[in-house]
N, C-alpha and C. Protein backbone atom coordinates (compact mmCIF):
# COMPACT_ATOMS: atom_id res chain seq x y z
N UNK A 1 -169.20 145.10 11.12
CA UNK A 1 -169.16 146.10 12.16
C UNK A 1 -170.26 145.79 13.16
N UNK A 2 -170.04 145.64 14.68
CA UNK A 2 -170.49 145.53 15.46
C UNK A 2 -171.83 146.70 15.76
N UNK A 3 -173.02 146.26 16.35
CA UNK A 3 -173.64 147.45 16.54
C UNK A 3 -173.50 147.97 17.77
N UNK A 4 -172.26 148.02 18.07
CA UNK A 4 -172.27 148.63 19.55
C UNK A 4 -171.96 150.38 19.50
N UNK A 5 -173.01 151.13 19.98
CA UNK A 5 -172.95 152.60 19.87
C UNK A 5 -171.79 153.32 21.20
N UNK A 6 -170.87 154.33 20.34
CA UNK A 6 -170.28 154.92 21.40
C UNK A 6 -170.29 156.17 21.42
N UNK A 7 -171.33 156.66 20.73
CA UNK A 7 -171.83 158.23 20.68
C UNK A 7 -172.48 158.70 22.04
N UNK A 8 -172.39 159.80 22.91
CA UNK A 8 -173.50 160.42 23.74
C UNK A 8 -174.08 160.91 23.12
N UNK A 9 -175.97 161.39 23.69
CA UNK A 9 -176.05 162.37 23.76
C UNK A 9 -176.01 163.57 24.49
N UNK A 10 -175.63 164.97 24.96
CA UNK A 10 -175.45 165.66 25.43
C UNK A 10 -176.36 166.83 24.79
N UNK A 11 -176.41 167.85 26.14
CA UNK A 11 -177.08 168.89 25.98
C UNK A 11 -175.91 170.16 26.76
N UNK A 12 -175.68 171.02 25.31
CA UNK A 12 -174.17 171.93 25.99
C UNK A 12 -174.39 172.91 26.78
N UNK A 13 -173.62 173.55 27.41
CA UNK A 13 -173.92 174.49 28.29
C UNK A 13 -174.70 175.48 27.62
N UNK A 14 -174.92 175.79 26.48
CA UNK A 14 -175.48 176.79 25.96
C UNK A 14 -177.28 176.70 25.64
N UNK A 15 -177.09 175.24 26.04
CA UNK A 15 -178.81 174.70 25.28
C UNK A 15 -178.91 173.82 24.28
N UNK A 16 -178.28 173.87 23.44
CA UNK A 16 -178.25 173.37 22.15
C UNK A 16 -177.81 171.38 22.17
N UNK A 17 -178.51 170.83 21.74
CA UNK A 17 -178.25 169.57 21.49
C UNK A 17 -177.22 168.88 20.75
N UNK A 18 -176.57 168.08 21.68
CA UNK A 18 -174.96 167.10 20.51
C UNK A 18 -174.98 166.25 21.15
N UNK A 19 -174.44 165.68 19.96
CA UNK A 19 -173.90 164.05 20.16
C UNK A 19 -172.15 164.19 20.01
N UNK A 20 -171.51 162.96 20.88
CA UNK A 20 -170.16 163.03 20.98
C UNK A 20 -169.72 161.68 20.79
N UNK A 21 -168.46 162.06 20.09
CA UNK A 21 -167.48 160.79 20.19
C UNK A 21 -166.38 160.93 20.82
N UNK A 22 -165.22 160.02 21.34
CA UNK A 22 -163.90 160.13 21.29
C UNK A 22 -163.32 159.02 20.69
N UNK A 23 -161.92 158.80 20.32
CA UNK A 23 -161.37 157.90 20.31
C UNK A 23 -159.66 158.38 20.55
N UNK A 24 -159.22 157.52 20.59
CA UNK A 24 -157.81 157.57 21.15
C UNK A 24 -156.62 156.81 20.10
N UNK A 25 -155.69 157.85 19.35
CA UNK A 25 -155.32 157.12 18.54
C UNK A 25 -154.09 156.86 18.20
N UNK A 26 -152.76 156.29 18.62
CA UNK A 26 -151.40 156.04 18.15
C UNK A 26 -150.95 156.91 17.32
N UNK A 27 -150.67 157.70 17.55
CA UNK A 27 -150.42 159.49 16.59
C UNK A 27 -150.12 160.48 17.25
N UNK A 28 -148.88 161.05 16.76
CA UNK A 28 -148.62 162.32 18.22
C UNK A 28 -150.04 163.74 17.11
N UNK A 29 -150.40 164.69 18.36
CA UNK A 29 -151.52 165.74 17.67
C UNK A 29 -151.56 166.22 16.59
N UNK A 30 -149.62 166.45 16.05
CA UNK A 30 -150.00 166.77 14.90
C UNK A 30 -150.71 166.06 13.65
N UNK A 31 -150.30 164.57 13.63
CA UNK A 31 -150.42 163.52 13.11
C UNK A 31 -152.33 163.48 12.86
N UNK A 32 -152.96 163.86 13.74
CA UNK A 32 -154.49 163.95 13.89
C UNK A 32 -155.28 164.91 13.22
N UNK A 33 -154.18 165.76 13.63
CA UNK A 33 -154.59 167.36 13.40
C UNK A 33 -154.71 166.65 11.64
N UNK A 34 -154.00 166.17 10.46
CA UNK A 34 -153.83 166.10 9.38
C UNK A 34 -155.10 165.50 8.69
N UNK A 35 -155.67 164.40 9.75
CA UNK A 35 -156.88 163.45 9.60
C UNK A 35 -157.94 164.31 9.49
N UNK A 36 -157.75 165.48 10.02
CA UNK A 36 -159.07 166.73 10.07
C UNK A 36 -159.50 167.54 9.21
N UNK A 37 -158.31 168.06 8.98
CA UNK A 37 -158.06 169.49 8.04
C UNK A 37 -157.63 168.98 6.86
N UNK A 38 -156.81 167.71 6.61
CA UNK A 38 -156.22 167.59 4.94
C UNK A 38 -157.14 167.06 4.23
N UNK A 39 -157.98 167.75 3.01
CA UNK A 39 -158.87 167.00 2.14
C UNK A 39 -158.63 165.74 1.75
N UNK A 40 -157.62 165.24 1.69
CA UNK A 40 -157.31 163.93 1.02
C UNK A 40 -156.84 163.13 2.26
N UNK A 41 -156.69 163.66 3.42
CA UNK A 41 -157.38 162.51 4.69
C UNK A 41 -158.40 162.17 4.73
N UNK A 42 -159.20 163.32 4.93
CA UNK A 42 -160.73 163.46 4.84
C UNK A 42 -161.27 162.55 4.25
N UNK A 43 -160.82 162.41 3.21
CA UNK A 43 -161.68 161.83 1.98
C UNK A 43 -161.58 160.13 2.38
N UNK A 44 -160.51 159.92 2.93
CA UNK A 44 -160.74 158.34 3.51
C UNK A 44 -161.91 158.21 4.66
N UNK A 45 -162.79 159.25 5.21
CA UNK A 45 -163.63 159.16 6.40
C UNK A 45 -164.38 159.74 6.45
N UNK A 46 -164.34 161.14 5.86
CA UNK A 46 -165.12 162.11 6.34
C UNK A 46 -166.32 161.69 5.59
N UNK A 47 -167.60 161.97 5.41
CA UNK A 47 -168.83 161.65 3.87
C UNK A 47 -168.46 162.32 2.96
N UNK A 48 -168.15 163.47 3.00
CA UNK A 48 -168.03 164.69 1.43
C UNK A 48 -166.67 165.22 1.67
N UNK A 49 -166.10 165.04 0.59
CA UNK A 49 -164.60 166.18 0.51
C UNK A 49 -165.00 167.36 1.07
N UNK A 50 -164.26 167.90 1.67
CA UNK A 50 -164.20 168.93 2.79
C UNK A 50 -162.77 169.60 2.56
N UNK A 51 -163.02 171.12 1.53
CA UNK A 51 -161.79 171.79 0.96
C UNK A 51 -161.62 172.88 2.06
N UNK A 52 -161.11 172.76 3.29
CA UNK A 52 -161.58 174.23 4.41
C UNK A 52 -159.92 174.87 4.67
N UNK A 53 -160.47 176.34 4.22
CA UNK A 53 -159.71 177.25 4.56
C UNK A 53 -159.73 177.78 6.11
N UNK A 54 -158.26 177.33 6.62
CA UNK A 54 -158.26 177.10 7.92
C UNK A 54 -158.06 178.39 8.49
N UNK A 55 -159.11 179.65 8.88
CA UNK A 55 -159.10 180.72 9.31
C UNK A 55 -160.62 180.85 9.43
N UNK A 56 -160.80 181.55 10.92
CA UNK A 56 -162.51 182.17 11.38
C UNK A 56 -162.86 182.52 10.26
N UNK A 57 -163.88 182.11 9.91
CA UNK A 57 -164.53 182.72 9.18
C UNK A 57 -164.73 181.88 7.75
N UNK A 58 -163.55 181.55 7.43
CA UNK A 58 -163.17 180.62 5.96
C UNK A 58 -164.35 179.97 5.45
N UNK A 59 -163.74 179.42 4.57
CA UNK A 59 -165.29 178.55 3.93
C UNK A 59 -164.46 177.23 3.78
N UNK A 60 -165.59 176.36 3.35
CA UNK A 60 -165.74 174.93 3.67
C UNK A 60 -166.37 174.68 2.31
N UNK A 61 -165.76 173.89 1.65
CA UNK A 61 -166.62 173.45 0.64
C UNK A 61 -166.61 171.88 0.56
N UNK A 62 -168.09 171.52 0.64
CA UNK A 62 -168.68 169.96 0.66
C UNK A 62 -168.50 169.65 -0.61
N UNK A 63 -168.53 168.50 -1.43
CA UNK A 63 -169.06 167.95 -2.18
C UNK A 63 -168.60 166.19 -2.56
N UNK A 64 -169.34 165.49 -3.53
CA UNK A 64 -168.95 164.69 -3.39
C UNK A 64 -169.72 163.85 -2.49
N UNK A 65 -170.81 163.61 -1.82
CA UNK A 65 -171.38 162.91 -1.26
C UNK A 65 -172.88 162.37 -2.25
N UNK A 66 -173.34 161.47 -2.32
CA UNK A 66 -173.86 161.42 -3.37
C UNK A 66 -175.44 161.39 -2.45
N UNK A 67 -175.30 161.62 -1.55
CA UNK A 67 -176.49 161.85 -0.85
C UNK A 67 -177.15 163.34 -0.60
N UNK A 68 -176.36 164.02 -0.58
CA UNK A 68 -176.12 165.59 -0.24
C UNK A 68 -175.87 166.37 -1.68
N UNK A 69 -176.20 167.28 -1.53
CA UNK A 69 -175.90 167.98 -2.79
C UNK A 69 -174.85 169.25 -2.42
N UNK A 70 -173.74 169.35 -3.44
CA UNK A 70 -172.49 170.29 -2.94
C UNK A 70 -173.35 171.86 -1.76
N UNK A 71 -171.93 171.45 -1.35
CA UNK A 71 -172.85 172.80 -0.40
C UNK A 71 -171.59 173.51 0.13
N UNK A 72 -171.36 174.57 1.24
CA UNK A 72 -170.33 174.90 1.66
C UNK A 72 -171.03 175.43 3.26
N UNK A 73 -169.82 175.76 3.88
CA UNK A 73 -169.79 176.17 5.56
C UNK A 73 -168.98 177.25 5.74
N UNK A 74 -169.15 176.96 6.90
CA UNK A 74 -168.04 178.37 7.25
C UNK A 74 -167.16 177.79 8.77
N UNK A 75 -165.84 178.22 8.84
CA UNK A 75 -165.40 178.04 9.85
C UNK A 75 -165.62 179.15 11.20
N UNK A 76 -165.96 177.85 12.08
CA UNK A 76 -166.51 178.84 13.66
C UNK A 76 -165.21 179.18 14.23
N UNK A 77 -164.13 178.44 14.77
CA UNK A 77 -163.17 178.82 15.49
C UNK A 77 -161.94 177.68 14.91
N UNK A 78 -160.56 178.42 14.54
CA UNK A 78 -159.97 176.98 14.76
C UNK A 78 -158.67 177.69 15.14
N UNK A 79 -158.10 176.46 16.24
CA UNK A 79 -156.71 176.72 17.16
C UNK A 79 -155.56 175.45 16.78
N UNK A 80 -154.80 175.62 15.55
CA UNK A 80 -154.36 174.18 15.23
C UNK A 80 -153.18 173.77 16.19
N UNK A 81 -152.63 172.98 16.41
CA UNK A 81 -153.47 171.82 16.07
C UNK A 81 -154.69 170.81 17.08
N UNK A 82 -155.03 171.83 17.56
CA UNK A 82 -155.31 171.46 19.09
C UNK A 82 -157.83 171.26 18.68
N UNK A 83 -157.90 172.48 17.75
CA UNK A 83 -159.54 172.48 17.65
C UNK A 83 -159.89 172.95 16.43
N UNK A 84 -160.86 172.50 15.90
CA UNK A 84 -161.62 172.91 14.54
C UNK A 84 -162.91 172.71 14.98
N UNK A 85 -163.65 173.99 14.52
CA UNK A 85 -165.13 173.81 14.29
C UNK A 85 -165.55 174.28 12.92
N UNK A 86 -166.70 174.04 12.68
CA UNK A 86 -167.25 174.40 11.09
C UNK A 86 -168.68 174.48 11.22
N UNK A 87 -169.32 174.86 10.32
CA UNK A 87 -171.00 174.67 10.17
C UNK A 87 -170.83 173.80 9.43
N UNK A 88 -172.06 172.70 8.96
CA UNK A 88 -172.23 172.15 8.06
C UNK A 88 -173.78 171.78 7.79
N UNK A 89 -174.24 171.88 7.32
CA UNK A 89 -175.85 171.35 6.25
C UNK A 89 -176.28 171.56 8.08
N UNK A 90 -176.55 172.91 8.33
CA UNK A 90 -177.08 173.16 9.24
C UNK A 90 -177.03 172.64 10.61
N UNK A 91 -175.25 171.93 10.95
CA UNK A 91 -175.02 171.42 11.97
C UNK A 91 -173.64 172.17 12.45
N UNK A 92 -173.25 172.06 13.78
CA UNK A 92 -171.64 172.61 13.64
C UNK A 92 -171.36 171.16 14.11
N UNK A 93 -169.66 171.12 13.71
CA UNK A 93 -168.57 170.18 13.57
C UNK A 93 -167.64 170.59 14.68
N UNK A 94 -167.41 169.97 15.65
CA UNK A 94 -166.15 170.39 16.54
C UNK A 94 -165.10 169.30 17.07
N UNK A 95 -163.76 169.63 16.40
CA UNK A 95 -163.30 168.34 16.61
C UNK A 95 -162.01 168.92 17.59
N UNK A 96 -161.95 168.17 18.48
CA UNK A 96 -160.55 168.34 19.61
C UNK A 96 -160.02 167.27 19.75
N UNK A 97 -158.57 167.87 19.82
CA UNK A 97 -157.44 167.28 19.79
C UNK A 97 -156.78 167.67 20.93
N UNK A 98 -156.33 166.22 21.71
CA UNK A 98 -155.65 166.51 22.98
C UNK A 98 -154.30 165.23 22.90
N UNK A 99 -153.13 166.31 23.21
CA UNK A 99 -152.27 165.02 23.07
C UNK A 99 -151.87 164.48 24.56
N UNK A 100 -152.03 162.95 24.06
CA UNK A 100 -151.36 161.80 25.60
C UNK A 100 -149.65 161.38 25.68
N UNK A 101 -149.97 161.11 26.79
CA UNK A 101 -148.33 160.75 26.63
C UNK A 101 -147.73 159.48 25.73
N UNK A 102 -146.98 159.12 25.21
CA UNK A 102 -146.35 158.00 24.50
C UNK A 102 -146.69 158.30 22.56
N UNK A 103 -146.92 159.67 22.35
CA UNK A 103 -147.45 159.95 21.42
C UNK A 103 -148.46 159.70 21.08
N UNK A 104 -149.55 159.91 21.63
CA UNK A 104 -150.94 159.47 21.53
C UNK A 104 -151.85 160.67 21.98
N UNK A 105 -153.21 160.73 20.85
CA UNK A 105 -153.82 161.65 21.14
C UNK A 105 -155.13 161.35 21.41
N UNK A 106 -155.73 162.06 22.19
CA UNK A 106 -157.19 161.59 22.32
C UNK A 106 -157.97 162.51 21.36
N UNK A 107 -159.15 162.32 20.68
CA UNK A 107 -160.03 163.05 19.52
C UNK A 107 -161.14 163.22 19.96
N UNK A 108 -161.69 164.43 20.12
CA UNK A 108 -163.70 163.99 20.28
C UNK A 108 -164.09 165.21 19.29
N UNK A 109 -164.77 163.99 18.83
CA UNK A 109 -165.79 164.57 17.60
C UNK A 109 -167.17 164.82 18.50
N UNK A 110 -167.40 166.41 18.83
CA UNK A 110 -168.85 167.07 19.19
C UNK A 110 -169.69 167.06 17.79
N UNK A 111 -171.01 166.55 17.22
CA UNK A 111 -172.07 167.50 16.50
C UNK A 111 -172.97 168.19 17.21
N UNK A 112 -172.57 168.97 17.06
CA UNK A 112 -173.96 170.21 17.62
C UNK A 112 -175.02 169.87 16.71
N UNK A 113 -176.18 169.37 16.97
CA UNK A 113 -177.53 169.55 16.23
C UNK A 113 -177.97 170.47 15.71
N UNK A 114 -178.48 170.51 14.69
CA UNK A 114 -179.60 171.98 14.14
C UNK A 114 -181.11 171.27 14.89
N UNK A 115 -181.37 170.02 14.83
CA UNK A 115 -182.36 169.79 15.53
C UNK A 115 -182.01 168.40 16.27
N UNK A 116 -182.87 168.35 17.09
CA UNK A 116 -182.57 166.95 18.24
C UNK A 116 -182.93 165.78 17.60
N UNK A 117 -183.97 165.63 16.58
CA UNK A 117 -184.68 164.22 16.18
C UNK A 117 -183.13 163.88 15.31
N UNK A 118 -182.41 164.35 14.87
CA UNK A 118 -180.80 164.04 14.50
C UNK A 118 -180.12 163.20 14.72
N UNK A 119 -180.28 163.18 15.75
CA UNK A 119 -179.22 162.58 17.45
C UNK A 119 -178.79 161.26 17.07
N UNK A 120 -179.93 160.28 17.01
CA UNK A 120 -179.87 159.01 16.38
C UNK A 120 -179.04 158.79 15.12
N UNK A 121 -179.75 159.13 13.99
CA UNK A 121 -179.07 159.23 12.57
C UNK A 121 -178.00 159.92 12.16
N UNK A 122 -177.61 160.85 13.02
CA UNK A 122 -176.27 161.48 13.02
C UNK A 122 -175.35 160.40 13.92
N UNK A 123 -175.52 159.88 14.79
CA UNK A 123 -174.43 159.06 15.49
C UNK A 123 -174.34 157.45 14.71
N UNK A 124 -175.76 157.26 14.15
CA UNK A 124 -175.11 156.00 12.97
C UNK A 124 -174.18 156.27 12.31
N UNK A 125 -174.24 157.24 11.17
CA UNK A 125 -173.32 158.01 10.51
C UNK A 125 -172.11 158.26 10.36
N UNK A 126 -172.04 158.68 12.21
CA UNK A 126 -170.85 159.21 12.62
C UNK A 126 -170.23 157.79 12.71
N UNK A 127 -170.78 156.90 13.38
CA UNK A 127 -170.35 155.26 13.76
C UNK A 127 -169.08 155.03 12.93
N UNK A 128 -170.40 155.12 11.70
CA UNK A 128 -169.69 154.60 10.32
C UNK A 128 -168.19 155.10 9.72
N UNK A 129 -168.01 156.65 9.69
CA UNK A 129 -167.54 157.59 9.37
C UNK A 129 -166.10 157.31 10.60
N UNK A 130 -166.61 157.04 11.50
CA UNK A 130 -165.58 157.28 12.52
C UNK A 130 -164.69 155.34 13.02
N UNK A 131 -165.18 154.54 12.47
CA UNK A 131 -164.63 152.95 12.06
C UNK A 131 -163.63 153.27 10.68
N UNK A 132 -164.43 154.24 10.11
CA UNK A 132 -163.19 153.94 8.75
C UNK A 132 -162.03 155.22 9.17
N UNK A 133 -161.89 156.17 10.32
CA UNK A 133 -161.13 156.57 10.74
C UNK A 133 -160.06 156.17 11.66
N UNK A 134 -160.79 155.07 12.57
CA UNK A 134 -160.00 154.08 13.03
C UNK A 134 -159.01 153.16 12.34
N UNK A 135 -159.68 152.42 11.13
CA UNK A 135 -158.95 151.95 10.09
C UNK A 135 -157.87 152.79 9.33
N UNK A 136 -158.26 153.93 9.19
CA UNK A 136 -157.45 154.76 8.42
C UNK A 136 -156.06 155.06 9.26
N UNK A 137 -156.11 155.46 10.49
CA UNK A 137 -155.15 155.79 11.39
C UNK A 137 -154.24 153.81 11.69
N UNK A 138 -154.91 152.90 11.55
CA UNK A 138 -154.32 151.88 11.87
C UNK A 138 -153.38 151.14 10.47
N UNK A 139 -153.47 152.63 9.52
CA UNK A 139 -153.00 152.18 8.32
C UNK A 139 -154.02 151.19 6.90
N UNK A 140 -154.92 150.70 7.78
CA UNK A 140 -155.65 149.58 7.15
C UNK A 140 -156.84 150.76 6.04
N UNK A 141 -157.67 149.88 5.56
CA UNK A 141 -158.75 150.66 4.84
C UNK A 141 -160.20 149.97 4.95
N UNK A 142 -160.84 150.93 5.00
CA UNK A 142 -162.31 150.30 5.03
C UNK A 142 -163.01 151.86 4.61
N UNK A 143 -164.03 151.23 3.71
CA UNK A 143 -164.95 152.18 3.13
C UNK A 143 -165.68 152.91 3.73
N UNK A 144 -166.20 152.65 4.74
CA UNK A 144 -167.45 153.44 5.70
C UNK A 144 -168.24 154.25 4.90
N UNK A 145 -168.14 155.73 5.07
CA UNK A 145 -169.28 156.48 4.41
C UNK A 145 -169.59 156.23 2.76
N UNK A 146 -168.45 155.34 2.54
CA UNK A 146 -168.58 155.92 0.91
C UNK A 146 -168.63 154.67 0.30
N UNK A 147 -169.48 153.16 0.93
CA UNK A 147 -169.69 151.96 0.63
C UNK A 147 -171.04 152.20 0.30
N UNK A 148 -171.90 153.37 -0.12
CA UNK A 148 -173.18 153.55 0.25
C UNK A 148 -174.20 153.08 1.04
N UNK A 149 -175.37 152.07 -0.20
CA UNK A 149 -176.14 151.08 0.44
C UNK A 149 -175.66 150.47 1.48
N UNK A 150 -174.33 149.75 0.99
CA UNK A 150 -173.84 148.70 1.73
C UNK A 150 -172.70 149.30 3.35
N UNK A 151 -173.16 150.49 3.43
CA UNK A 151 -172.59 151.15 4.84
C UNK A 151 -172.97 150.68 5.82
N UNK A 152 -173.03 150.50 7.00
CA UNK A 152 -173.63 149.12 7.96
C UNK A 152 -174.50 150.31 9.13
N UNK A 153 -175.07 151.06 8.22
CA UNK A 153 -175.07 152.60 9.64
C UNK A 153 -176.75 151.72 10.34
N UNK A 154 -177.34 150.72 9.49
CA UNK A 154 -178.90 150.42 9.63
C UNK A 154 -179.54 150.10 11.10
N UNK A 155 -178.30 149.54 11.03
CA UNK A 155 -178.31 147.98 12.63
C UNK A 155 -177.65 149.21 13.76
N UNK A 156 -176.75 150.41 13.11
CA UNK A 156 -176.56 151.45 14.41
C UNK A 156 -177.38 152.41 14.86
N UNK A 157 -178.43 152.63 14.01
CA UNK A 157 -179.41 153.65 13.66
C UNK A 157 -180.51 153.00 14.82
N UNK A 158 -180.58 151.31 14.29
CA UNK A 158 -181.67 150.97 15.55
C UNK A 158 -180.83 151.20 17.04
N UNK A 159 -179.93 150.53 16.95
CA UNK A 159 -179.53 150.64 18.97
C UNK A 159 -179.31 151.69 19.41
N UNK A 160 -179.18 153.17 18.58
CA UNK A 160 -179.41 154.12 19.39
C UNK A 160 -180.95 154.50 19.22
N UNK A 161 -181.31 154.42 18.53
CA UNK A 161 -183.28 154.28 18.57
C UNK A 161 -183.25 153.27 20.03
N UNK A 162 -183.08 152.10 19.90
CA UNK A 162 -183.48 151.54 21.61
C UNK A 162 -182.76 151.93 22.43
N UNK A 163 -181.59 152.55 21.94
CA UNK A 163 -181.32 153.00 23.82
C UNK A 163 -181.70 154.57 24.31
N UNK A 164 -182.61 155.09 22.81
CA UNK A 164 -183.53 156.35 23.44
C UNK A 164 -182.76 157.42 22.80
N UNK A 165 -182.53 157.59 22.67
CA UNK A 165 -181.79 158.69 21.81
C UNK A 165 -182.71 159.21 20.89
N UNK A 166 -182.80 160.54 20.67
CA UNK A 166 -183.99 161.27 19.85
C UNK A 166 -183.48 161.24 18.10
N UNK A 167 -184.80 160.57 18.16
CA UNK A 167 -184.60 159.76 16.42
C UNK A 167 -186.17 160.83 16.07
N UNK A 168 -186.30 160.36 14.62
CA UNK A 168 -187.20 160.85 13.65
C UNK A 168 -187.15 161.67 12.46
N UNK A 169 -185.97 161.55 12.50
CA UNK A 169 -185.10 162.80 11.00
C UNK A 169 -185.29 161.97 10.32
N UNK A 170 -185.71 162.50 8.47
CA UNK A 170 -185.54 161.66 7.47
C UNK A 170 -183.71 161.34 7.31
N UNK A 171 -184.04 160.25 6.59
CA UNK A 171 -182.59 159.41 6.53
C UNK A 171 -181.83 160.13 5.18
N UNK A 172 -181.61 161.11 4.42
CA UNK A 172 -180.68 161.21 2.99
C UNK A 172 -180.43 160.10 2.33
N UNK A 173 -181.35 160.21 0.67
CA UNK A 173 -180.50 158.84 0.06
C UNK A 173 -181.84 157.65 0.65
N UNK A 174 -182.73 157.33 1.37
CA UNK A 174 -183.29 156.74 2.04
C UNK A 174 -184.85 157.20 2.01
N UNK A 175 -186.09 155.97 1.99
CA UNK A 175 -187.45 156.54 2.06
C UNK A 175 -187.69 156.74 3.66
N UNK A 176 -186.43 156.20 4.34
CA UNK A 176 -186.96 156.47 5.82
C UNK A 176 -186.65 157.94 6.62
């Protein structure tokens, strides 16, 4: 995996600090929408099984990450198949779904920060997390979050450290 970063960072209308992705993927919305919400999509990309009861308010249950210890969330808003948000280990999750023409949808994964020094180590992460979603949608497989050690997030962690992005969070799983 290349270390080329395609995360922003952004600051939302509200104040609050995120980082963003998109990608664009050969799948009509509903097809996406499944990559989000079905635990056993999830589980090819997401870091932790993610059991979420799809209603305001619902809960979210993590586990399964061997970095994290089980935990749960709550759902902020969701409009299927079009948006999902969630809390998670003190971050929110917002994922949109927009469909293109020829059956194709565009995706952007927002994290809202709980804090800014994040920014960095959350968009390695996400890097990682979001290559084996690519793979996953292209049919193919690749481990990403769940190759551990051998996850390639190290070499993404630095180029958004040099291209400035607010780093300094301890790493999970890591003395850094």
């Amino acid at each position: 995996m290349a270390a080329e970063p395609t995360g922003t960072f952004v600051t939302l209308d509200d104040g609050r600090p995120a980082v963003r992705f998109s990608r664009e993927y050969d799948h009509p919305v509903d097809r996406v929408w499944r990559f989000v919400t079905d635990p056993d999509e999830l589980a090819h990309w997401f870091p932790s099984r993610a059991e979420i009861d799809l209603r305001p308010g619902g809960a979210v249950a993590f586990s399964g990450d061997p970095r994290l210890e089980d935990s749960t969330g709550r759902v902020v808003a969701v409009d299927p198949p079009r948006h999902l948000s969630f809390e998670w280990d003190g971050d929110e999750l917002h994922f949109d779904l927009e469909q293109l023409a020829d059956e194709r949808t565009r995706f952007t994964l927002t994290n809202v920060l709980g804090a800014e020094n994040t920014a960095a180590r959350n968009s390695a992460g996400w890097e990682v997390c979001l290559a084996a979603l690519d793979a996953w949608a292209r049919g193919e497989r690749f481990e990403g979050p769940h190759a551990g050690a051998r996850a390639p997030w190290q070499e993404l962690y630095a180029a958004y450290v040099a291209a400035g992005m607010p780093s300094g969070a301890p790493v999970p799983g890591t003395d850094a």
